[in-house]
Every structure is written in structure tokens, then in C-alpha cells.
C-alpha atoms as a PDB file:
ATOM      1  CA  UNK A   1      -3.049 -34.975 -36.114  1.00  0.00           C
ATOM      2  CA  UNK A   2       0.036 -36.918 -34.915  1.00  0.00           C
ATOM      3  CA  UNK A   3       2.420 -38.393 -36.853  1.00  0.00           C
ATOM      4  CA  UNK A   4       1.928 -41.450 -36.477  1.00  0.00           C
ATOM      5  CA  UNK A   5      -2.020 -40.946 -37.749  1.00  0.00           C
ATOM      6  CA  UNK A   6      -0.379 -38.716 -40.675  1.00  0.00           C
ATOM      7  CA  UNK A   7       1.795 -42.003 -41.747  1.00  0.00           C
ATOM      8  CA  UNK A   8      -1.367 -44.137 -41.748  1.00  0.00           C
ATOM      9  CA  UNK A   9      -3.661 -41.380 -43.741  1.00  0.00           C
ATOM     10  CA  UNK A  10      -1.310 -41.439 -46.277  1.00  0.00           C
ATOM     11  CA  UNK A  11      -0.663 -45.047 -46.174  1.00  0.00           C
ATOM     12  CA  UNK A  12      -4.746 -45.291 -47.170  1.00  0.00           C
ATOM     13  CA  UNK A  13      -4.272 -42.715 -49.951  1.00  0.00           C
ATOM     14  CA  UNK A  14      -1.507 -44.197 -51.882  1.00  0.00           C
ATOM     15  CA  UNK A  15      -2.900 -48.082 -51.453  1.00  0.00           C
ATOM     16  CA  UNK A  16      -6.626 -46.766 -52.447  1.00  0.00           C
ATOM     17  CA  UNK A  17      -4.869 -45.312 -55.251  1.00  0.00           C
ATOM     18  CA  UNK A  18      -3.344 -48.145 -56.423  1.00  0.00           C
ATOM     19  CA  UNK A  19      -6.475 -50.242 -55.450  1.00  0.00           C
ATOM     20  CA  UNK A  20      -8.326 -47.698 -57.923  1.00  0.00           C
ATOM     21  CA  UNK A  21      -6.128 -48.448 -61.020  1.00  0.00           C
ATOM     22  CA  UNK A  22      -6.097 -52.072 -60.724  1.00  0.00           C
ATOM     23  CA  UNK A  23      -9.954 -52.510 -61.121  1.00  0.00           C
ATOM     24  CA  UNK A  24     -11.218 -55.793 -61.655  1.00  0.00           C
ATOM     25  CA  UNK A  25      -8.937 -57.130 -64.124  1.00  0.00           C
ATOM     26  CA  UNK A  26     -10.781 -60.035 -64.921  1.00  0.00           C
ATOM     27  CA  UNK A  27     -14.008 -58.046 -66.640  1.00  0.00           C
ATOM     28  CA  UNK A  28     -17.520 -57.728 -65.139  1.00  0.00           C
ATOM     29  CA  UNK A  29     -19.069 -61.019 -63.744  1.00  0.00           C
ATOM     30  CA  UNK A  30     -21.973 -63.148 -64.232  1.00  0.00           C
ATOM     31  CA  UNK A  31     -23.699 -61.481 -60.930  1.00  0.00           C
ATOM     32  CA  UNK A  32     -23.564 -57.960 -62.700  1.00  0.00           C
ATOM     33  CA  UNK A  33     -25.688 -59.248 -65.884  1.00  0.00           C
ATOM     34  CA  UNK A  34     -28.756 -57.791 -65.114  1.00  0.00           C
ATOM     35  CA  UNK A  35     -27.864 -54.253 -63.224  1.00  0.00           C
ATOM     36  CA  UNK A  36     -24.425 -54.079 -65.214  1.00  0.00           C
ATOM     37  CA  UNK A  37     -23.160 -52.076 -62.061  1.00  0.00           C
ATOM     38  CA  UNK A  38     -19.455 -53.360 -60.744  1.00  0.00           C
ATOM     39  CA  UNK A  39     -19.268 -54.515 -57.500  1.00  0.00           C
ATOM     40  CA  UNK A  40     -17.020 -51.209 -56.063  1.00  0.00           C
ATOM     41  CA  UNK A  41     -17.280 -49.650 -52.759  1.00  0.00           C
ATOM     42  CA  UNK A  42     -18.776 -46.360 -54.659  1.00  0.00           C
ATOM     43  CA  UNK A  43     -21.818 -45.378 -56.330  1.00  0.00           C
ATOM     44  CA  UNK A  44     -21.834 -45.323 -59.967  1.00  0.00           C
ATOM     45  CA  UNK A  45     -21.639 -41.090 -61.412  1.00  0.00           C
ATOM     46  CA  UNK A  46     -24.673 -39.268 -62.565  1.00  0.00           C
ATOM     47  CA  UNK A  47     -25.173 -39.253 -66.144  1.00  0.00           C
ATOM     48  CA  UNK A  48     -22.732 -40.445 -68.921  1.00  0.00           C
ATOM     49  CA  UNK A  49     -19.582 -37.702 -68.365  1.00  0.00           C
ATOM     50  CA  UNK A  50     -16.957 -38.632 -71.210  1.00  0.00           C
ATOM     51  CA  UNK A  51     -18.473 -41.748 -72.373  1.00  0.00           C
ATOM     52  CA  UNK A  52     -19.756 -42.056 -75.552  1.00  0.00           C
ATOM     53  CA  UNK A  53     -21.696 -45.421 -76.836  1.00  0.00           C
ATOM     54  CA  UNK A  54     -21.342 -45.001 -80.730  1.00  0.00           C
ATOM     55  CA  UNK A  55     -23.731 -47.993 -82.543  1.00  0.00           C
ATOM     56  CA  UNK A  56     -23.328 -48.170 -85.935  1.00  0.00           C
ATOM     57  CA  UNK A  57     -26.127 -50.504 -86.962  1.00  0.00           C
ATOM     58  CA  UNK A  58     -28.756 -48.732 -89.295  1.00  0.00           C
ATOM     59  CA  UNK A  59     -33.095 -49.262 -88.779  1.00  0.00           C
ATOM     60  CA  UNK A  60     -34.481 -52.532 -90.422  1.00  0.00           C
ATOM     61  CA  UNK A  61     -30.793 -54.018 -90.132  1.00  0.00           C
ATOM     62  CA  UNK A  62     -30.065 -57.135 -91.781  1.00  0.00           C
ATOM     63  CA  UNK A  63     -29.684 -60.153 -89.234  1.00  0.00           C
ATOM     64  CA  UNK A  64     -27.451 -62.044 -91.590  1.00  0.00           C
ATOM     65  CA  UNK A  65     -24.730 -59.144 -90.971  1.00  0.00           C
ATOM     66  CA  UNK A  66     -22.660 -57.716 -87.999  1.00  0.00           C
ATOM     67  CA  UNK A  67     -22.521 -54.415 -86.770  1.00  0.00           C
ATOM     68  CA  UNK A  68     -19.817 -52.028 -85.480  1.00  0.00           C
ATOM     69  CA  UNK A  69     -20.032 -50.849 -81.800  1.00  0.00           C
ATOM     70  CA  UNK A  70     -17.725 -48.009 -80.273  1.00  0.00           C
ATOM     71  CA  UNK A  71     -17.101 -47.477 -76.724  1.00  0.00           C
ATOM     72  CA  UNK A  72     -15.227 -44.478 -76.734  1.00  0.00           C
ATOM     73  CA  UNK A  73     -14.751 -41.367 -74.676  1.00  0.00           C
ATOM     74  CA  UNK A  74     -15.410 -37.628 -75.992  1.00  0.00           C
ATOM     75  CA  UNK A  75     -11.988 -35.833 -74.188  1.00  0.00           C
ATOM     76  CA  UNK A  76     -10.071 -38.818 -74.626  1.00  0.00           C
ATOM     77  CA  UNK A  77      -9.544 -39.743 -71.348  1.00  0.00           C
ATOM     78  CA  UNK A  78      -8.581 -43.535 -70.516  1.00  0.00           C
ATOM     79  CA  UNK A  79     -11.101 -45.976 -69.074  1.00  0.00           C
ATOM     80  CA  UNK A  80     -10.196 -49.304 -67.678  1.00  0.00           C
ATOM     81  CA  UNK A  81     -12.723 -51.712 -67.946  1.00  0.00           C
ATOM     82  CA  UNK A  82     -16.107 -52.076 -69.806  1.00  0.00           C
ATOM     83  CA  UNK A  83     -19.714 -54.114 -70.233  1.00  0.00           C
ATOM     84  CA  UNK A  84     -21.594 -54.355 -72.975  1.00  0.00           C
ATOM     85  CA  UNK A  85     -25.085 -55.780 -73.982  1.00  0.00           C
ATOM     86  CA  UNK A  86     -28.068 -54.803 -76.705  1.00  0.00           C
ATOM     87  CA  UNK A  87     -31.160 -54.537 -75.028  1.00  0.00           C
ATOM     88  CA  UNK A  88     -34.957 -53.206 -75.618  1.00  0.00           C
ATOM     89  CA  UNK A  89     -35.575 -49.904 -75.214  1.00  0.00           C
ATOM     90  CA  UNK A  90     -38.546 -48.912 -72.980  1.00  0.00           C
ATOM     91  CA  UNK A  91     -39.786 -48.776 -69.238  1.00  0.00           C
ATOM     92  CA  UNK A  92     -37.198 -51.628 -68.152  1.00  0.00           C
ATOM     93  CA  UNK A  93     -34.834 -51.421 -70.144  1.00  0.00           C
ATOM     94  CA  UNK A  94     -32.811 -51.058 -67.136  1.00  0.00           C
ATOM     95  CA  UNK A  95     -33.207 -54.796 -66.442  1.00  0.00           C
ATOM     96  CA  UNK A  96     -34.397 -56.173 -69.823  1.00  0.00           C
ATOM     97  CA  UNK A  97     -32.591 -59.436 -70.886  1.00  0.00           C
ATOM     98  CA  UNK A  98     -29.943 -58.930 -73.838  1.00  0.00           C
ATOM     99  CA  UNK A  99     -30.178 -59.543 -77.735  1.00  0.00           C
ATOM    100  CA  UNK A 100     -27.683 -61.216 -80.528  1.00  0.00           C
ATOM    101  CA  UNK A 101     -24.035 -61.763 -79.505  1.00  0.00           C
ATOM    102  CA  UNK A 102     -21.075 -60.363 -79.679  1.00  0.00           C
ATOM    103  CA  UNK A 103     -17.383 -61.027 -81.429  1.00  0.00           C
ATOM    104  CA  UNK A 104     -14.515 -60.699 -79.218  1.00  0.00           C
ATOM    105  CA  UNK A 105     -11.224 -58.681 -79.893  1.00  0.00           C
ATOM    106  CA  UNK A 106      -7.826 -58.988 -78.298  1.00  0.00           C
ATOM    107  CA  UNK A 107      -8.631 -57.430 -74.549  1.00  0.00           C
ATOM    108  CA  UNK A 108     -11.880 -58.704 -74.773  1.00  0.00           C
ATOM    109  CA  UNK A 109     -14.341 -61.622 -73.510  1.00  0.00           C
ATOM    110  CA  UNK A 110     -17.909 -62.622 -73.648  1.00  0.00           C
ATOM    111  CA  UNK A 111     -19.692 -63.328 -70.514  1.00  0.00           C
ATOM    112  CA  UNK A 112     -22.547 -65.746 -70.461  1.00  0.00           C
ATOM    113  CA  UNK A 113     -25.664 -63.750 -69.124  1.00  0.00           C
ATOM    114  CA  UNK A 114     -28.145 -67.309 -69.832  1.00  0.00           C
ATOM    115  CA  UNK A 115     -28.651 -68.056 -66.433  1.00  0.00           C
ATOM    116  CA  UNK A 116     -29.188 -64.547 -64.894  1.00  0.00           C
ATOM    117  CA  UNK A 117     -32.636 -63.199 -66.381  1.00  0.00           C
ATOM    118  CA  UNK A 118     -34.757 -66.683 -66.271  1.00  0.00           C
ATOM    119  CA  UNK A 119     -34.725 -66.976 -70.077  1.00  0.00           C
ATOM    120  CA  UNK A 120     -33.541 -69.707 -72.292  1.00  0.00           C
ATOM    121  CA  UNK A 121     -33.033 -68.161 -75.813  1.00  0.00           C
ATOM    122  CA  UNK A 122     -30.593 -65.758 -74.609  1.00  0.00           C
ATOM    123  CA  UNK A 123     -26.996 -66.122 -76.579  1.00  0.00           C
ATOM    124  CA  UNK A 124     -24.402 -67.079 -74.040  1.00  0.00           C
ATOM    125  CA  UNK A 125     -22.528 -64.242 -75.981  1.00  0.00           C
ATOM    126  CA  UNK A 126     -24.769 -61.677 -75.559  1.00  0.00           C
ATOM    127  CA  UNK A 127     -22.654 -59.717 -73.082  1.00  0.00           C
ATOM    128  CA  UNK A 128     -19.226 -58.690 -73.994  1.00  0.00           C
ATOM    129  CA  UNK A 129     -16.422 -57.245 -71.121  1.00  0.00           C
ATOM    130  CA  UNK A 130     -12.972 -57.179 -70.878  1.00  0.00           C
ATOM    131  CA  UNK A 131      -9.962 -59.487 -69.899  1.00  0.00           C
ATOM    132  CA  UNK A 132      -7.332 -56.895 -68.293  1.00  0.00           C
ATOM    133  CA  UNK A 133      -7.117 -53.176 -67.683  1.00  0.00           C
ATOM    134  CA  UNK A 134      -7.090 -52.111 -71.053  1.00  0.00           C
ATOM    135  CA  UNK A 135      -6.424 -48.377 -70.139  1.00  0.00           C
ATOM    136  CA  UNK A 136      -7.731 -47.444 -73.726  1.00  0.00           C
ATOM    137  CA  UNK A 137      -9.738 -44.143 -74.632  1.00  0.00           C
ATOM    138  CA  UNK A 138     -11.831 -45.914 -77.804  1.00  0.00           C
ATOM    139  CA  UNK A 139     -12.438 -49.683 -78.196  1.00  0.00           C
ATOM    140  CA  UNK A 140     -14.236 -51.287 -81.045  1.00  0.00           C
ATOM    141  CA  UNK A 141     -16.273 -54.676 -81.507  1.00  0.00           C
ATOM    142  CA  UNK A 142     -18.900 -56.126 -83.488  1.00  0.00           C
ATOM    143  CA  UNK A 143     -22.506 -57.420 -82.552  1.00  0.00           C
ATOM    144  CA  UNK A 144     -24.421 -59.956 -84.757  1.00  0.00           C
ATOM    145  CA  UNK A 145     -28.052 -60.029 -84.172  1.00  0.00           C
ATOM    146  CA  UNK A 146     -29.701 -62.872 -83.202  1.00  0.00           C
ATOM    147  CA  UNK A 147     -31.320 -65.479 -85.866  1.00  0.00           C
ATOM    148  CA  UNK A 148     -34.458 -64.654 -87.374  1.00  0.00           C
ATOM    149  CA  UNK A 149     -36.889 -66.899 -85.452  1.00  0.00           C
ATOM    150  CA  UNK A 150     -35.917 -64.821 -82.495  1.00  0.00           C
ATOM    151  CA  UNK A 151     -38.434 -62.034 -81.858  1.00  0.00           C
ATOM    152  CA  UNK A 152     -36.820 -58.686 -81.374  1.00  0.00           C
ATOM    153  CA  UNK A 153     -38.798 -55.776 -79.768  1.00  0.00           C
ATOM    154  CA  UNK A 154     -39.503 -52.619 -81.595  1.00  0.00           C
ATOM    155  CA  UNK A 155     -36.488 -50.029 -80.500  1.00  0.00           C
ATOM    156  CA  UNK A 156     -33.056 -51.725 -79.594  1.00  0.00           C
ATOM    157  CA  UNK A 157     -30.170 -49.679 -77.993  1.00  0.00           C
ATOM    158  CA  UNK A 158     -26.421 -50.779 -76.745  1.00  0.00           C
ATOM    159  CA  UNK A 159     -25.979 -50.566 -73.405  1.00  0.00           C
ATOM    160  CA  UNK A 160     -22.508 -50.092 -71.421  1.00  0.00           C
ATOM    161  CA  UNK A 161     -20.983 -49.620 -68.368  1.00  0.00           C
ATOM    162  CA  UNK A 162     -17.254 -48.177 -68.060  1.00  0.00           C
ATOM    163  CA  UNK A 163     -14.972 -48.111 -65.463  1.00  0.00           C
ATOM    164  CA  UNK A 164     -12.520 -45.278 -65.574  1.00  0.00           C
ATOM    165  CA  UNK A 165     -11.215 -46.278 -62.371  1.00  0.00           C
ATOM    166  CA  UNK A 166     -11.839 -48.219 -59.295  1.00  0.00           C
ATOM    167  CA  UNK A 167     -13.609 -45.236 -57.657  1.00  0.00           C
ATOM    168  CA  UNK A 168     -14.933 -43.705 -60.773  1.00  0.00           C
ATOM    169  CA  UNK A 169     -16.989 -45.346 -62.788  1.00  0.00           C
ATOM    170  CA  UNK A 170     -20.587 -45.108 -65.119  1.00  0.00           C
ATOM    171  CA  UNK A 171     -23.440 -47.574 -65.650  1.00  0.00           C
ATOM    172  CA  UNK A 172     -25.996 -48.363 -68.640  1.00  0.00           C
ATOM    173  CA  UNK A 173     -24.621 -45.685 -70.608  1.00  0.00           C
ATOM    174  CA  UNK A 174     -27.086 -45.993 -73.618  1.00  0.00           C
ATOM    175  CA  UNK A 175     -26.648 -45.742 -77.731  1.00  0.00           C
ATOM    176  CA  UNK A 176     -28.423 -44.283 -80.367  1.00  0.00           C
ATOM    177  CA  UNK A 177     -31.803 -46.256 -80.410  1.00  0.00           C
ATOM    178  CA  UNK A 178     -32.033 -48.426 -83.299  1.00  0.00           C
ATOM    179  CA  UNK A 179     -35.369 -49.427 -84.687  1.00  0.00           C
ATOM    180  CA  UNK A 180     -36.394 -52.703 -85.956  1.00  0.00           C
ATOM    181  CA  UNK A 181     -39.578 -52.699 -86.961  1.00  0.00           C
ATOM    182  CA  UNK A 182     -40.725 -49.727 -89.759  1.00  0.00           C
ATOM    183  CA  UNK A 183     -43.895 -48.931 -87.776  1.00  0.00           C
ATOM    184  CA  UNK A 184     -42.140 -48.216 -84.891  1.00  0.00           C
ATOM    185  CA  UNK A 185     -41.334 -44.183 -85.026  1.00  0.00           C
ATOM    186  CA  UNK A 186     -38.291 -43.161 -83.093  1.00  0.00           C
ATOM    187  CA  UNK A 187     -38.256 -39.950 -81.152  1.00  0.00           C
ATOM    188  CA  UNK A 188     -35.307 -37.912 -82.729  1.00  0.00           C
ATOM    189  CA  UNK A 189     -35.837 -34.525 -81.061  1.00  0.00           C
ATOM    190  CA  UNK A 190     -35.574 -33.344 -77.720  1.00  0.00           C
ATOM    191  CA  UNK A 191     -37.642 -30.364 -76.490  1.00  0.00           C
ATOM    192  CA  UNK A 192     -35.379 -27.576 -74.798  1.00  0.00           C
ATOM    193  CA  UNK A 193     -35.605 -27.973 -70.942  1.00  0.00           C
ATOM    194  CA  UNK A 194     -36.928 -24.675 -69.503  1.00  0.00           C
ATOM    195  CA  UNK A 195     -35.369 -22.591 -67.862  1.00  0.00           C
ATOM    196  CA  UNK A 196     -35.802 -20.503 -64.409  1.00  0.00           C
ATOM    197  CA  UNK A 197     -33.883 -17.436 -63.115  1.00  0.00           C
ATOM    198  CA  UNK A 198     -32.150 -17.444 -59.816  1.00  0.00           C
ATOM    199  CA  UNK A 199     -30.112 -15.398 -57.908  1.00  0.00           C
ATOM    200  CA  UNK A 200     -27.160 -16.649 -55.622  1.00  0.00           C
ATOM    201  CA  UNK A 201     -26.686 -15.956 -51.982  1.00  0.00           C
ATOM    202  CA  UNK A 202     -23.643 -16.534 -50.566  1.00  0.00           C
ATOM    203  CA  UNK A 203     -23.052 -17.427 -46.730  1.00  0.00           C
ATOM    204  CA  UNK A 204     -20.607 -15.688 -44.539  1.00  0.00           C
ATOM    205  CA  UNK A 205     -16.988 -17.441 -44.463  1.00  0.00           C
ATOM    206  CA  UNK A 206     -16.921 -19.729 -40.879  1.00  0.00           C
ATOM    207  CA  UNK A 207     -13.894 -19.706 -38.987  1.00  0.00           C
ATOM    208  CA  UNK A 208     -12.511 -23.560 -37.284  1.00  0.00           C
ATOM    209  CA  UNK A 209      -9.792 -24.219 -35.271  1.00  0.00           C
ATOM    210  CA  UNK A 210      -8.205 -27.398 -34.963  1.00  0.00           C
ATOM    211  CA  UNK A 211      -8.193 -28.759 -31.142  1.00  0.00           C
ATOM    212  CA  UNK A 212      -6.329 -31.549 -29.510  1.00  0.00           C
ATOM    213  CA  UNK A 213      -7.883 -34.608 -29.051  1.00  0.00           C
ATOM    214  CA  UNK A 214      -8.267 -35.457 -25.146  1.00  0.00           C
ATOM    215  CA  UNK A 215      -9.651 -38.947 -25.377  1.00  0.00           C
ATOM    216  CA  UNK A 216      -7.446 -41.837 -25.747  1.00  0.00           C
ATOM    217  CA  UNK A 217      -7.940 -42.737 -29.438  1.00  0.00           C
ATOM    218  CA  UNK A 218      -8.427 -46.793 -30.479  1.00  0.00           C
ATOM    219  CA  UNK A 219      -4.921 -48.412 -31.836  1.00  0.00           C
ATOM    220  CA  UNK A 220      -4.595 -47.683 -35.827  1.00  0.00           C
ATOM    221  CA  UNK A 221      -5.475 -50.899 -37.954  1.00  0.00           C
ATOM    222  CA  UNK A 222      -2.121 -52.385 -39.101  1.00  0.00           C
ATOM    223  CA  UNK A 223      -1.981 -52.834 -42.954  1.00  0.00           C
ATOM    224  CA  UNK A 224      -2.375 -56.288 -44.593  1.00  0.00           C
ATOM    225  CA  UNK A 225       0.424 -58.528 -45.651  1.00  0.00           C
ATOM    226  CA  UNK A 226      -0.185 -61.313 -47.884  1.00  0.00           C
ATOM    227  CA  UNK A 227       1.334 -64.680 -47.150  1.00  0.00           C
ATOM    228  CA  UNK A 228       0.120 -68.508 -47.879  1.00  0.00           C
ATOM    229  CA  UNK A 229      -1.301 -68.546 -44.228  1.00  0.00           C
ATOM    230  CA  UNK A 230      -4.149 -66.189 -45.065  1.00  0.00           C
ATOM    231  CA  UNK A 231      -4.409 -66.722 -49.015  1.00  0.00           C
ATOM    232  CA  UNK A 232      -5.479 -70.220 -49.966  1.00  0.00           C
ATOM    233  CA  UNK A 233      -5.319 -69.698 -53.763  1.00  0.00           C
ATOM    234  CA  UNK A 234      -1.338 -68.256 -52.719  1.00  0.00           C
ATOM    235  CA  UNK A 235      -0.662 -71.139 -51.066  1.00  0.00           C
ATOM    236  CA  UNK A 236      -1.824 -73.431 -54.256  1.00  0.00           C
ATOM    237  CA  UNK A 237      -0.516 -71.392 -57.266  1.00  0.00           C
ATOM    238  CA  UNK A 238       2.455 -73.395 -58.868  1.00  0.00           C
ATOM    239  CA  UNK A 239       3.655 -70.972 -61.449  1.00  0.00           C
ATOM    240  CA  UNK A 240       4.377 -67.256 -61.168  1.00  0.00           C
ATOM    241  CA  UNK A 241       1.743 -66.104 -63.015  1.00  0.00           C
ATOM    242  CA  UNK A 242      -0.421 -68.393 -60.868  1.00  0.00           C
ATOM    243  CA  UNK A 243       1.330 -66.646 -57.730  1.00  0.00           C
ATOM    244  CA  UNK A 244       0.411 -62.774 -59.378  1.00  0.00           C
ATOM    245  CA  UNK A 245      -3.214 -63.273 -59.873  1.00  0.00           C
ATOM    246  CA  UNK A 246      -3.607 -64.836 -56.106  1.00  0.00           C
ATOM    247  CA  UNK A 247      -1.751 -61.694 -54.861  1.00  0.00           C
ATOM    248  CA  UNK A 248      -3.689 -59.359 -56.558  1.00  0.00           C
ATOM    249  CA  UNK A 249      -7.348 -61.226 -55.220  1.00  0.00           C
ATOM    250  CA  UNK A 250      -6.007 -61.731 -51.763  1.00  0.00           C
ATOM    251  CA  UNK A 251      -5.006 -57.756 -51.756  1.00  0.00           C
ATOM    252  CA  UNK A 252      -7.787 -56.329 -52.679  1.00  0.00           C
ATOM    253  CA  UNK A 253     -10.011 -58.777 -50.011  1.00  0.00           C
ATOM    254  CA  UNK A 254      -7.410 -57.640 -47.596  1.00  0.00           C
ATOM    255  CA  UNK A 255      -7.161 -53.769 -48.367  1.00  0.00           C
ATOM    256  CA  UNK A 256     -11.167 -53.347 -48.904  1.00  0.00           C
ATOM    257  CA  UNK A 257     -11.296 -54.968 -45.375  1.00  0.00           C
ATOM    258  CA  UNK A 258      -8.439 -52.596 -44.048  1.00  0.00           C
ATOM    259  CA  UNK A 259      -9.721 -50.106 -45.474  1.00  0.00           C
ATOM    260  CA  UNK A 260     -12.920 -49.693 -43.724  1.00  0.00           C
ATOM    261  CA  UNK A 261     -11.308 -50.284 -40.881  1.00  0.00           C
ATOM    262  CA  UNK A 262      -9.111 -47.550 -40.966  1.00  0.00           C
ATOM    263  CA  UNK A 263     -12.491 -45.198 -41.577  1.00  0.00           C
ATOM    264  CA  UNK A 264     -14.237 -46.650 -38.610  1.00  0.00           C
ATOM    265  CA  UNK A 265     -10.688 -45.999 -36.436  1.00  0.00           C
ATOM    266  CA  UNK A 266     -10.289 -42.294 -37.893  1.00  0.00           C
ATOM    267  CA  UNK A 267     -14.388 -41.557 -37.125  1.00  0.00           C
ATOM    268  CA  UNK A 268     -14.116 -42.976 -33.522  1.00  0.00           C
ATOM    269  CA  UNK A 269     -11.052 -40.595 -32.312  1.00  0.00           C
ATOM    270  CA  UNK A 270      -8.413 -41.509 -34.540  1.00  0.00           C
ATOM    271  CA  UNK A 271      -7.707 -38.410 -35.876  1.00  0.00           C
ATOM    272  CA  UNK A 272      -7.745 -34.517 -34.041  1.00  0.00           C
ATOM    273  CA  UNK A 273     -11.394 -33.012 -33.646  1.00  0.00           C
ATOM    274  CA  UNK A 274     -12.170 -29.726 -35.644  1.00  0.00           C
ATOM    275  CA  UNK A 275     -14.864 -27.530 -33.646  1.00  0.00           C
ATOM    276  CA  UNK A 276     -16.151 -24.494 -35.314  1.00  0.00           C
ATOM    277  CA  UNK A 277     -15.393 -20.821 -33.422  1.00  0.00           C
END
């Protein structure tokens, strides 16, 4: 690799690093309501990993009261961002609309889901998210349930999604279910999985050599620079908090798009070919 594509491959790993601990500062949007998945360049990870949804609102619970729920994670790790909502449990409860509301704490926000699932009676608190990068490993905040003339259905859980970082991130992670009707039965056990043996073959080591590139390789994308030519809400903020917040939008529009350009350059002979022996 020459140097000069060795100055822009690192270039790309320290900016997507700091692209992956700035996040989305502002908390999840409307658009995310119904799939609660962040708009990142990644898929979401497999299963829960470190985060732990912790509802402490009993069966039968009272609707005149509010109820604790903990977003927290089991190793203590730090997470960034989250989005919450109380939803049906069942079939869809991927894409069910949310229940009750939620109080906000310092770091916190509600968003108003009303307009995103086609139904009326839905609490324009019902979804709770944050307002910075809280960096936090436990966060704590209360949901009331809705008023009594609104029909709940049988099992409720809490639903979040948590962004660890930019890159790194898990959707819908589900509660304890929570039952609200005493003829519903909840299913409390799980049966073992089963298990079969295997054995484990391992391949033979392969040997590569690295071998110069002969073609002439596309010019390197340059890196963006932010000015008020290509950043209208730059070129309008007054104050210097006003000027922080356009930077930091403008960036990440300019890096993502950078970004993929500097993949597409590397994958069409930006960078040495490797050719197995």
C-alpha cells in the first residue's frame, strides 16, 4: 500500500471513530417510531448483548400510579443513546403502536409517535429518547399508564433500543412481560434448547502474498471541510452554540458521504491486491 493510501486509511479510521462516538445527539426521531431502529450505516447486533430492560411495574397495575423503568447494562459498559416505548406483546409486537406515557429526566425527551402508526389515542409521550450522548451505563425513568377508558391488551412489555455507539448498536430489546388482565397466563419458563454433538474440522492454514498493484488506481477522495458555502444552517447560526450544532450536522452529511467514497476508491484499485499462493 503506498503511503499516501496508508495516510488516507487512517484518516477514515480515526474520523469513523469519532463519527461513532458522536451518535445522534439529538435522540431517535419521529421516522424511527414504529421500527425503533436508528438511521446508522450498520445493521443493528443479534440479540440483546449487555443490555438489560428492567420494568418494575407489577400484573393488574394500578393506572392511577407510575412505574419505574431501567435501561441498564449487565457489565457496565457505557451506551450513548436510547428509545423507549410500552407496547403489546404478541405476533407484532415488533410494530405495535405504544401505550401510556412517559416522565422525562435530565438527559431525556419524549418524542411524539401520534402521527406514525395511523392511530389517534396514542399519548404524544408515549416514546421517551434522549437529548445528548449521555455516555451512562444505567438510566432510570418512569411510565404512567394510560387512562382507564383506554383499552390495554392482555401482556404489555417495554421495549428499547440502545446505542452503544455509532457502529454498535441494539433494537427492541424487550422487558419482563407484564400482564394486565388476570385471565391472561404468562409463560414464565423456558424449555432447555436441545442440544447436538459436533466435532470440529479445521482447514489447512493458506499462504497470501501481497503484490503490487499494476493498474493506475482512481485519485483518493479528499476529506470534507465545512464552511458557510456548503452548510446552509452554518451560514445562518448567530450564536456559538448555534455555530456547534450546524458543524456537527454538516460533518456527519459530509463524512457519511466521504466515507463511502473512500470504500468505493479502495475496492476499485485504491489499495495493493492480495492474491492467494
Amino acid at each position: 500500500m503506498s503511503l499516501l493510501s496508508t495516510v488516507i486509511f487512517l484518516t477514515a479510521i480515526v474520523l469513523a471513530a469519532l463519527h461513532s462516538v458522536e451518535g445522534r445527539s439529538t435522540g431517535a426521531p419521529a421516522e424511527a417510531c414504529v421500527t425503533m431502529t436508528p438511521d446508522h450505516p450498520t445493521p443493528p447486533q443479534v440479540g440483546t448483548g449487555p443490555i438489560e430492560v428492567v420494568a418494575n411495574i407489577p400484573n393488574f397495575f394500578n393506572r392511577s400510579e407510575g412505574y419505574e423503568v431501567v435501561v441498564r447494562t449487565i457489565d457496565n459498559s457505557l451506551f450513548r443513546g436510547f428509545f423507549c416505548q410500552v407496547r403489546g406483546f404478541g405476533p407484532s409486537s415488533s410494530s405495535s403502536r405504544p401505550y401510556g406515557s412517559f416522565q422525562t429526566v435530565d438527559g431525556t425527551q419524549n418524542r411524539d409517535c401520534s402521527g406514525q402508526f395511523g392511530d389517534t389515542n396514542i399519548n404524544p409521550a408515549a416514546a421517551i429518547t434522549h437529548t445528548r450522548v449521555l455516555n451512562v451505563n444505567n438510566i432510570s425513568v418512569y411510565w404512567i399508564p394510560p387512562a382507564a377508558d383506554i383499552p390495554l391488551p392482555p401482556v404489555l412489555e417495554v421495549r428499547c433500543s440502545v446505542v452503544v455507539t455509532y457502529l454498535n448498536y441494539y433494537v427492541q430489546v424487550p422487558s419482563a412481560r407484564v400482564s394486565t388482565d388476570p385471565n391472561t397466563a404468562l409463560v414464565t419458563t423456558v424449555a432447555p434448547p436441545t442440544t447436538t454433538p459436533y466435532t470440529t474440522t479445521y482447514m489447512p492454514a493458506t499462504t497470501y502474498t501481497s503484490m503490487p498493484y499494476t493498474g493506475t488506481p482512481p485519485p483518493a477522495p479528499t476529506t470534507p471541510t465545512i464552511t458557510a458555502a456548503n452548510c446552509a444552517p452554518l451560514a445562518s447560526a448567530t450564536t456559538d452554540d448555534e455555530r456547534y450544532e450546524a458543524y456537527l450536522t454538516c460533518w456527519r452529511q459530509h463524512f457519511d458521504t466521504w466515507y463511502y467514497a473512500f470504500q468505493r476508491w479502495l475496492a476499485s484499485g485504491g489499495q495493493a491486491c492480495v492474491t492467494p499462493l
